[in-house]
C-alpha atoms as a PDB file:
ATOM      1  CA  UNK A   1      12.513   3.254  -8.379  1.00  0.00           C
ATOM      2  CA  UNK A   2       8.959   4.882  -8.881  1.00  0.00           C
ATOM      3  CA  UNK A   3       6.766   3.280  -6.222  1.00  0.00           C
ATOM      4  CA  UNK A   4       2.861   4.184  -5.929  1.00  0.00           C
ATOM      5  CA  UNK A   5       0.606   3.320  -2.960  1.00  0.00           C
ATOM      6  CA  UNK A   6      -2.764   3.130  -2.633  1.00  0.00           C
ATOM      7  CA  UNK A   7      -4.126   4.328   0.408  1.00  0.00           C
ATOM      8  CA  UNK A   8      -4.759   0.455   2.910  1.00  0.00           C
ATOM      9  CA  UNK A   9      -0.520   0.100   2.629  1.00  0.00           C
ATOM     10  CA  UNK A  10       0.569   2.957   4.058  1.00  0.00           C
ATOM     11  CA  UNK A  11      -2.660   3.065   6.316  1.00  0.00           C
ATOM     12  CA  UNK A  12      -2.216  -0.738   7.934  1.00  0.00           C
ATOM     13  CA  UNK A  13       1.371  -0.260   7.872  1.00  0.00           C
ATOM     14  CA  UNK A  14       0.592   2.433  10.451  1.00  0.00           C
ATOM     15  CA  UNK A  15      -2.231   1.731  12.273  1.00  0.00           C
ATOM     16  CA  UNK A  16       0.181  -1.398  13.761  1.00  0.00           C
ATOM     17  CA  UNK A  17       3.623   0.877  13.568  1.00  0.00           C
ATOM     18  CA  UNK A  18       5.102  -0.705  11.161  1.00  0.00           C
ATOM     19  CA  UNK A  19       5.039   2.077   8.029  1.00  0.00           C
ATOM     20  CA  UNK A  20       9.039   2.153   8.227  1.00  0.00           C
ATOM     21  CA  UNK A  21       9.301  -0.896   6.001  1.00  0.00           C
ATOM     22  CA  UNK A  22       7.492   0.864   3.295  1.00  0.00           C
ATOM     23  CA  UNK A  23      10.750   3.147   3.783  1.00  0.00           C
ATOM     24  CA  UNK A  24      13.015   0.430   4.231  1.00  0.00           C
ATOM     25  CA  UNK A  25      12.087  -1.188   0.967  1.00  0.00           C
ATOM     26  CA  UNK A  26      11.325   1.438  -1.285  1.00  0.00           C
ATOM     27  CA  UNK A  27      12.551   5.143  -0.022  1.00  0.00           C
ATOM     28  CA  UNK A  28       9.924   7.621  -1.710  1.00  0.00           C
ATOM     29  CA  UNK A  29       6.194   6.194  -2.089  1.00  0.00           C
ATOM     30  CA  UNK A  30       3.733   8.522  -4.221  1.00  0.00           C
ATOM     31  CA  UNK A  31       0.416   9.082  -3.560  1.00  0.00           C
ATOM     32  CA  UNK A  32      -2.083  10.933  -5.413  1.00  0.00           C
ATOM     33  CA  UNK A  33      -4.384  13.684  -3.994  1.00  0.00           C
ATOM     34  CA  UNK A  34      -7.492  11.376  -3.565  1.00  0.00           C
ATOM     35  CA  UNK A  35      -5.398   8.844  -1.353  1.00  0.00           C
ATOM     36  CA  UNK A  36      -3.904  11.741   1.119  1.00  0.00           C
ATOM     37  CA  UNK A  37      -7.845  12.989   1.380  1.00  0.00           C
ATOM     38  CA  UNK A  38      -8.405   9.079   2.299  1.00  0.00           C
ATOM     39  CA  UNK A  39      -5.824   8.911   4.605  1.00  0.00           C
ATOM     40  CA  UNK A  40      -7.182  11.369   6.959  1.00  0.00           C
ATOM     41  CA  UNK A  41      -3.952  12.431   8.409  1.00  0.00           C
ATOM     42  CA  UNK A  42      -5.582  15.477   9.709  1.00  0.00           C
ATOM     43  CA  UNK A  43      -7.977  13.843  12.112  1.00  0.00           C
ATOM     44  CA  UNK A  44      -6.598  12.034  15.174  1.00  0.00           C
ATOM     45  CA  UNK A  45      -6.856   8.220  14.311  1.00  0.00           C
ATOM     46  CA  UNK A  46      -4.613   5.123  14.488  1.00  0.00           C
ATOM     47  CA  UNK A  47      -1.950   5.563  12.375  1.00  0.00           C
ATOM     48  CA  UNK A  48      -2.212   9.545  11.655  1.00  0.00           C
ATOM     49  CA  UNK A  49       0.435  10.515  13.539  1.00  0.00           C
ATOM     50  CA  UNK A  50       2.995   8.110  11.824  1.00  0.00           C
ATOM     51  CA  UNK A  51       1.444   8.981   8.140  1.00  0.00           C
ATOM     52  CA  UNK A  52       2.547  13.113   9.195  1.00  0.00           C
ATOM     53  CA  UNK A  53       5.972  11.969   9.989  1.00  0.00           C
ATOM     54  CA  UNK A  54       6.630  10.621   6.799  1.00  0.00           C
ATOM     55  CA  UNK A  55       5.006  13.135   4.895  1.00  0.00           C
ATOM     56  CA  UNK A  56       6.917  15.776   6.744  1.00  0.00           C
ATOM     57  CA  UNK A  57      10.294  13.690   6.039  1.00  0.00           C
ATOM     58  CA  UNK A  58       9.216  13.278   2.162  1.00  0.00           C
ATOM     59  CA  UNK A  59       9.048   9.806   1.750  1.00  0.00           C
ATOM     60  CA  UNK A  60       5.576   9.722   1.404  1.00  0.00           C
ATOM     61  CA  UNK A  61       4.886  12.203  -1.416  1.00  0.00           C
ATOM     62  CA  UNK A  62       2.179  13.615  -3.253  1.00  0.00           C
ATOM     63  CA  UNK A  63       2.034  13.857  -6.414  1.00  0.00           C
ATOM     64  CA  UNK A  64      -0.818  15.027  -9.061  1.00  0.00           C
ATOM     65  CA  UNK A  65      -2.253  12.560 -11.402  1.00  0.00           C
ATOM     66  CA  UNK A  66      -2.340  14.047 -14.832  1.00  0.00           C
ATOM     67  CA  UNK A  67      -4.320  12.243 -16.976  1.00  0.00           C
ATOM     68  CA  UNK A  68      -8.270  12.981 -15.730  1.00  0.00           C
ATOM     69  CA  UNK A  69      -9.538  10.392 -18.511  1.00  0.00           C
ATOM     70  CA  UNK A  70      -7.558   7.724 -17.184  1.00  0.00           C
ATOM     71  CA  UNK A  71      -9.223   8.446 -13.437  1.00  0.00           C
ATOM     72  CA  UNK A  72     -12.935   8.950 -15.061  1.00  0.00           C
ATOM     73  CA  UNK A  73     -12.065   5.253 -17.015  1.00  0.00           C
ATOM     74  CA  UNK A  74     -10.971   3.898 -13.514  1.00  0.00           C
ATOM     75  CA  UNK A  75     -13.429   4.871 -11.398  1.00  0.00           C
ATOM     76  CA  UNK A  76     -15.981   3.411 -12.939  1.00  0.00           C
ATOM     77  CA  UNK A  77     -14.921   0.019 -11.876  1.00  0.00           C
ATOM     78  CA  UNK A  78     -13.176   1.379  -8.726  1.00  0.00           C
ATOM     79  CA  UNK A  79     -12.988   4.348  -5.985  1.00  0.00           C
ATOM     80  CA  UNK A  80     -11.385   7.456  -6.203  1.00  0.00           C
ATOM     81  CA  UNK A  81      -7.945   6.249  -4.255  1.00  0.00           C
ATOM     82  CA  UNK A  82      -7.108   3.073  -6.204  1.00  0.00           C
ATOM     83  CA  UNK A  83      -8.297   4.786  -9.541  1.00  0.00           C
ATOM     84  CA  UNK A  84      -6.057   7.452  -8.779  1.00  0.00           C
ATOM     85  CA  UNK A  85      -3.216   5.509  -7.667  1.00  0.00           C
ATOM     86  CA  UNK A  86      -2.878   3.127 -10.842  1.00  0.00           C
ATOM     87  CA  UNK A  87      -3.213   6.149 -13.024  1.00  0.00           C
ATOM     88  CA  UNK A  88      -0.365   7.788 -11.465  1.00  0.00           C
ATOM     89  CA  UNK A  89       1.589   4.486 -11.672  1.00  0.00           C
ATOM     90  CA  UNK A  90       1.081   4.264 -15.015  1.00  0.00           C
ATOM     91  CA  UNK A  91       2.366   7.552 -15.690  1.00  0.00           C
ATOM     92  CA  UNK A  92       4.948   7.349 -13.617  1.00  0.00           C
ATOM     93  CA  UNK A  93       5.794   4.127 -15.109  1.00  0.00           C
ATOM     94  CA  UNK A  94       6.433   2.534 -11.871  1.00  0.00           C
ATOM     95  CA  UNK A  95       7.961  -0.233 -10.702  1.00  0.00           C
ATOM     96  CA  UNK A  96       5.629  -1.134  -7.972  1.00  0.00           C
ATOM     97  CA  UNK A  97       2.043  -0.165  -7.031  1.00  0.00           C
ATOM     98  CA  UNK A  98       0.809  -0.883  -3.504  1.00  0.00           C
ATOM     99  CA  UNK A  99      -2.642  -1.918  -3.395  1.00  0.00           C
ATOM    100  CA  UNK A 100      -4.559  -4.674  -0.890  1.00  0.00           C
ATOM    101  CA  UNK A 101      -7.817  -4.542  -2.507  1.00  0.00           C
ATOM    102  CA  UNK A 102      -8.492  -7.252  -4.918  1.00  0.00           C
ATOM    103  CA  UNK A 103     -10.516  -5.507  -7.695  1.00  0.00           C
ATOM    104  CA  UNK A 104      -7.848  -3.029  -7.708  1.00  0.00           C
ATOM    105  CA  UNK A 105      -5.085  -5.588  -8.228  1.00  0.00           C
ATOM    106  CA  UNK A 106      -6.562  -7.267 -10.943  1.00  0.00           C
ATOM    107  CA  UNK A 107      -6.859  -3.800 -12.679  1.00  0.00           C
ATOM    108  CA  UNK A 108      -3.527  -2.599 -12.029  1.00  0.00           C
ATOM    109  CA  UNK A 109      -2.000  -6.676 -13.108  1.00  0.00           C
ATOM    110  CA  UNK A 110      -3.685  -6.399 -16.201  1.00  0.00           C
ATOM    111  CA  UNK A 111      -2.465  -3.055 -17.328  1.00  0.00           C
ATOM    112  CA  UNK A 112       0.765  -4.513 -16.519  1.00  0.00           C
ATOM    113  CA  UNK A 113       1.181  -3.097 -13.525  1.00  0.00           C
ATOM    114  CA  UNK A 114       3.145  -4.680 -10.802  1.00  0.00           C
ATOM    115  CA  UNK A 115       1.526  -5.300  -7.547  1.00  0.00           C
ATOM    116  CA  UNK A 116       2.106  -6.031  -4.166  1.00  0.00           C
ATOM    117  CA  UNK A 117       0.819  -4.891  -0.815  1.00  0.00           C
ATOM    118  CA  UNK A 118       0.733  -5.139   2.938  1.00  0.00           C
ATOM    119  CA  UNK A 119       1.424  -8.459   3.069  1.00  0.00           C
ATOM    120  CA  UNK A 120       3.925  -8.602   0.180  1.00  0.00           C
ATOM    121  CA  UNK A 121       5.785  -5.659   1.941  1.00  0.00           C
ATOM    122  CA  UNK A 122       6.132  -7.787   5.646  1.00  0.00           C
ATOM    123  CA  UNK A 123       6.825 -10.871   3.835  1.00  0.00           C
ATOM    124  CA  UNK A 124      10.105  -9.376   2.293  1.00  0.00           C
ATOM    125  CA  UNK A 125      10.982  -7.739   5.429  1.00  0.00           C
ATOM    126  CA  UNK A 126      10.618 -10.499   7.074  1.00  0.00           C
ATOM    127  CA  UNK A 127      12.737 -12.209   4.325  1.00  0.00           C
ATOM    128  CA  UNK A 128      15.231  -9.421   5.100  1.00  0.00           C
ATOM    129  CA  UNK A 129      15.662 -10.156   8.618  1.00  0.00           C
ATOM    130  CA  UNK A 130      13.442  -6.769   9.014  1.00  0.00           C
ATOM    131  CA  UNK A 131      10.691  -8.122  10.875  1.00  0.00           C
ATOM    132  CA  UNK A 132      10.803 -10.409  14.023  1.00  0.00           C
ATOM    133  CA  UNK A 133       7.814 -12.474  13.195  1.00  0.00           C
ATOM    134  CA  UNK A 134       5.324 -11.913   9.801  1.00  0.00           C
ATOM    135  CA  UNK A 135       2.703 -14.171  12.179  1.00  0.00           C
ATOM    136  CA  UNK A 136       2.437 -11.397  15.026  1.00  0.00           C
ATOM    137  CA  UNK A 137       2.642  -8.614  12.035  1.00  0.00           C
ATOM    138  CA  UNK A 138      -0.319 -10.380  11.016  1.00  0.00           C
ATOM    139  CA  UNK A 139      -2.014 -10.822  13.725  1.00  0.00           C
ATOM    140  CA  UNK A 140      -1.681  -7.501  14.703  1.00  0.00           C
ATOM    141  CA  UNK A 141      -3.574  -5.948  11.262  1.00  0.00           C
ATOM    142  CA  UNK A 142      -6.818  -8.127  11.781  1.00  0.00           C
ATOM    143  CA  UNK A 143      -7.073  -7.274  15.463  1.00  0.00           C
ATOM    144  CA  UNK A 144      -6.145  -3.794  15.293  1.00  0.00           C
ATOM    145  CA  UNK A 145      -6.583  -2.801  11.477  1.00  0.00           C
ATOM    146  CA  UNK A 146      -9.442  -4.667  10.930  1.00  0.00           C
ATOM    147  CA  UNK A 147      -7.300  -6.104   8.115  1.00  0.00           C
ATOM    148  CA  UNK A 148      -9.064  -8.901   6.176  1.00  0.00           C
ATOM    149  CA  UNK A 149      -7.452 -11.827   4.572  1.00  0.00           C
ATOM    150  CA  UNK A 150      -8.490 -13.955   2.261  1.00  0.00           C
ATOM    151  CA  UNK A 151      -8.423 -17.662   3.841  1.00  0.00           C
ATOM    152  CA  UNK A 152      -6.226 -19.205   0.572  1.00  0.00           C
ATOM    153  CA  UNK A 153      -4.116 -15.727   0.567  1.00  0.00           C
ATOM    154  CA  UNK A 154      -3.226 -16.542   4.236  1.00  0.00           C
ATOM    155  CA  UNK A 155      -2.149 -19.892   3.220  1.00  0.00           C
ATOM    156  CA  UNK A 156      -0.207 -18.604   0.587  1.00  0.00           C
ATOM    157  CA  UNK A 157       1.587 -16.185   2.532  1.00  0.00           C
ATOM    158  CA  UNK A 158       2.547 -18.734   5.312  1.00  0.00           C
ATOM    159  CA  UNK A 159       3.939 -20.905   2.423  1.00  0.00           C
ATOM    160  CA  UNK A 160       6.025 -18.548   1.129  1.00  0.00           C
ATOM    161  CA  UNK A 161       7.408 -17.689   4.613  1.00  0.00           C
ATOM    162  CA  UNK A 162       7.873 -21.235   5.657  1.00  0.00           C
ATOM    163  CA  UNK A 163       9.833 -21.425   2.023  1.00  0.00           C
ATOM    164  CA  UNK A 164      12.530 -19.009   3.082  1.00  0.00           C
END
């Protein structure tokens, strides 16, 4: 299962030590060169230490994007990470692309793309019995993260948890 992530997923996922679900749910994410620059993992932040782990394990993978056109075409609508990351997923022909920000989503949906992100991801786990409670998860991105959420998203994702 070819799984591509932006670089807020894996990032939020971290920052509030929960990047194992990426794991859980999809075993081996790709990333392309512009989202490991983004990520930073070099420099001591929140989250860096967790990111090294899994790209020591090789879970997290990196993985050249080859088609420069597609990137150029991208970018000019988007940055470097997200332009980079649907390009690879459409190479790759995966079956998921991990992206939170909403110009990026709307791209990658209507290339046919499918989406979800940090909030997709702790919704199944908490589906899965994975995660103790999706409000604390979220909780814990805004305050920490500095995660935003879209007032109508929020309400969506509370639905669907109160649905399960």
């Amino acid at each position: 299962m070819p799984v591509v992530s932006n670089t807020s997923p894996i990032l939020n996922l971290a920052i509030v030590g929960q990047l194992e679900l990426m794991y859980q749910q999809f075993e081996t994410v790709q990333i392309p060169p512009a989202v490991l620059s983004e990520l930073k993992v070099q420099e001591d932040r929140p989250g860096s230490k967790e990111i090294q782990a899994a790209l020591k394990a090789g879970w997290i993978q990196v993985r050249a994007v080859n088609s420069l056109s597609s990137i150029k075409l991208l970018q000019q609508t988007l940055d470097k990470g997200e332009a980079e990351a649907i390009a690879l997923a459409m190479e790759m022909q995966a079956d998921w692309t991990l992206l939170d920000e909403r110009d990026g989503r709307k791209v990658a949906k209507s290339l046919g793309l499918r989406v979800t992100g940090v909030l997709g991801i702790l919704l199944r786990a908490k589906h899965k019995g994975e995660l103790h409670s999706l409000s604390e998860a979220i909780d814990a991105l805004v305050a920490t993260a500095g995660f935003r959420i879209a007032p109508d998203l929020l309400a969506k994702v509370i639905a669907a948890e109160n649905q399960s």
